[in-house]
Protein backbone atom coordinates (compact mmCIF):
# COMPACT_ATOMS: atom_id res chain seq x y z
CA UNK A 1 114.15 77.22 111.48
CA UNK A 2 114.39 80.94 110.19
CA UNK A 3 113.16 84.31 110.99
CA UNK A 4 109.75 86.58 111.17
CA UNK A 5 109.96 90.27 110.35
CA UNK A 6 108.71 91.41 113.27
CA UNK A 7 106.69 94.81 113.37
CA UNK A 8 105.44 96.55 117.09
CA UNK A 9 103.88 100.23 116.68
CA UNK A 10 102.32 102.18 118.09
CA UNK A 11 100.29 106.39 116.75
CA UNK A 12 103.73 107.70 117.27
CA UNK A 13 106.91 105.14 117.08
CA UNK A 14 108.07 102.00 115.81
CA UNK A 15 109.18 100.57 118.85
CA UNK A 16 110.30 96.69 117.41
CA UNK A 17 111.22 95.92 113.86
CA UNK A 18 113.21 93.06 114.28
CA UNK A 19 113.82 89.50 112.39
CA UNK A 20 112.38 87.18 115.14
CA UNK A 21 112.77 83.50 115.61
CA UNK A 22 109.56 83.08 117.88
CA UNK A 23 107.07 85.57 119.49
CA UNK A 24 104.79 84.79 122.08
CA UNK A 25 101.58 87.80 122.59
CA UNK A 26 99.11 88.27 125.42
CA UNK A 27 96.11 87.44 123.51
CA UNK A 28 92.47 88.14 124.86
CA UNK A 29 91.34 84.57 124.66
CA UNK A 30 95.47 83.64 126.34
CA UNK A 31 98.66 83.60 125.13
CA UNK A 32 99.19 82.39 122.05
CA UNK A 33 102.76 82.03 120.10
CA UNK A 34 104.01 82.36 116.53
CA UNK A 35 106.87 80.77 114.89
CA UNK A 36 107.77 81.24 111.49
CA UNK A 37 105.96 80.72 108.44
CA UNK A 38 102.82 80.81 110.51
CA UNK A 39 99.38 80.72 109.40
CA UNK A 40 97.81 84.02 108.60
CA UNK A 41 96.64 85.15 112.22
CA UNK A 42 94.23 88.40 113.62
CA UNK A 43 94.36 88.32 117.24
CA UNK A 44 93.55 91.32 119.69
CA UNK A 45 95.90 91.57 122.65
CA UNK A 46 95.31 92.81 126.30
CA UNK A 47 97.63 94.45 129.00
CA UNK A 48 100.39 92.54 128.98
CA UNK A 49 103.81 91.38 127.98
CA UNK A 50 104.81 90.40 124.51
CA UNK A 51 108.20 87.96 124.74
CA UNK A 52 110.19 87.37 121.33
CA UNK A 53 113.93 86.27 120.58
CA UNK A 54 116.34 87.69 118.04
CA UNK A 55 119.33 85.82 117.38
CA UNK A 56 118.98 83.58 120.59
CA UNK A 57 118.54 86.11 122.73
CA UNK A 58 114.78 86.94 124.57
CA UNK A 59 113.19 90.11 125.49
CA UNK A 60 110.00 91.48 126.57
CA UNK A 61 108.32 94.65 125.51
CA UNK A 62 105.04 95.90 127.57
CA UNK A 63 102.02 96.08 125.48
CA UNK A 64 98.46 97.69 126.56
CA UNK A 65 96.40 95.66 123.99
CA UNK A 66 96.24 95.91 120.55
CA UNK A 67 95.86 93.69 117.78
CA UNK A 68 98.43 91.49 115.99
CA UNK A 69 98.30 90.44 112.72
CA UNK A 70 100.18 87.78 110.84
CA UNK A 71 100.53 87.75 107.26
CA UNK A 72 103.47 86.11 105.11
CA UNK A 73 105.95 85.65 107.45
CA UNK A 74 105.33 89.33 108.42
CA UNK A 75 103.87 90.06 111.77
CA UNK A 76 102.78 93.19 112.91
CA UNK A 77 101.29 94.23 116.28
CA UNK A 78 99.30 97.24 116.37
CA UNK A 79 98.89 99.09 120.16
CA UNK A 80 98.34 102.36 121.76
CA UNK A 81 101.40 101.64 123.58
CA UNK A 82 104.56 99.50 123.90
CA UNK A 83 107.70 100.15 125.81
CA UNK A 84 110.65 98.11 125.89
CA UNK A 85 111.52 96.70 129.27
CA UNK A 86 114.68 98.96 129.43
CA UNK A 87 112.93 102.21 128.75
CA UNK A 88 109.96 101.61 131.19
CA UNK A 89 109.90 104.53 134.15
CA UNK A 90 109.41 102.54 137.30
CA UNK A 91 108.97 105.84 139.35
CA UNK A 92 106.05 107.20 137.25
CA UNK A 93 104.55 103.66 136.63
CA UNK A 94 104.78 103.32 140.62
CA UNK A 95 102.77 106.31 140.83
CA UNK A 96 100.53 105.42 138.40
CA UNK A 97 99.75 101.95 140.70
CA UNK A 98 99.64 104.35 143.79
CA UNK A 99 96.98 106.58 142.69
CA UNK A 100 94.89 103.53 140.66
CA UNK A 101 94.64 101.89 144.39
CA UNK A 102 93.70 104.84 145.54
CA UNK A 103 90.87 105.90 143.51
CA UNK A 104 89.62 102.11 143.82
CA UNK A 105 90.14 102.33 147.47
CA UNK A 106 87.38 105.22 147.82
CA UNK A 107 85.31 104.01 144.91
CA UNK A 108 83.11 107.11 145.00
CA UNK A 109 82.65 107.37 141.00
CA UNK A 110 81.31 104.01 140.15
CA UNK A 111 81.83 105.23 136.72
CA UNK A 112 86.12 105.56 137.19
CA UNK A 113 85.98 101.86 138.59
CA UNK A 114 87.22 100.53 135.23
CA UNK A 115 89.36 103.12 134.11
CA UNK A 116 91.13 102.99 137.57
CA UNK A 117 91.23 99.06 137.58
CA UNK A 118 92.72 99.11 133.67
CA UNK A 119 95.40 101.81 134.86
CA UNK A 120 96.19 99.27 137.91
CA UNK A 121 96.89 96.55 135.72
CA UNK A 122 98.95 98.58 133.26
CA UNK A 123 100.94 100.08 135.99
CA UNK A 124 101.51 96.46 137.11
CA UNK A 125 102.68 95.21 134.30
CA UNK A 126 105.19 97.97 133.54
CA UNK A 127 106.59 97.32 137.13
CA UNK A 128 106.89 93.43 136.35
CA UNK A 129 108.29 93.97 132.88
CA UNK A 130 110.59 95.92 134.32
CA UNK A 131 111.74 93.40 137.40
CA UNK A 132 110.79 95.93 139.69
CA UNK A 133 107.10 94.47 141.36
């Protein structure tokens, strides 16, 4: 079937550059997956986890949006940040989901609402990447 070069950065690392044999993203609209020898592809991603396999073997990265772009059997995903399941800090993204439900528990700035609910969800995901919900 063959491979994808696989590209996942983010302003300050490369955190995946890998040949993969599939990756599936956490696309706005829902997940979408890419094989190789895909179509050219612009997607923008949300909060979530990005799954892709390397010689047979799967793994998940956490992604807080982005974009991803395929492009000759290149496919590069652009985010703010991306962690690999294995170097994700369960204690600080636990405290991260403590303090999120608590500044949407008092809901006094109407303004924080969404900041607090997008930290939630990112703190979420980190934990479930991680196996640690």
């Amino acid at each position: 079937m063959g491979t994808l070069q696989l590209e996942v950065v983010t302003p300050d690392k490369i955190v995946v550059s890998a040949e993969a044999e599939m990756v599936v993203c956490p696309g706005v609209a829902g997940e979408f997956g890419v094989l190789p020898q895909h179509v050219s592809l612009l997607s923008a991603l949300k909060i979530g986890g990005m799954r892709y396999r390397v010689n047979g073997k799967d793994a998940t990265i956490f992604i807080s949006g982005g974009f991803a772009d395929v492009n000759n059997n290149v496919m590069t995903v652009l985010a703010e940040s991306a962690e690999q399941a294995s170097d994700i800090d369960a204690v600080r993204a636990q405290a991260a989901r403590e303090r999120a439900e608590k500044r949407l528990a008092a809901r006094d700035e109407v303004v924080e609402a969404p900041r607090a609910e997008a930290a939630l969800q990112r703190a979420i995901m980190r934990l479930n990447i991680a196996g640690l919900r």
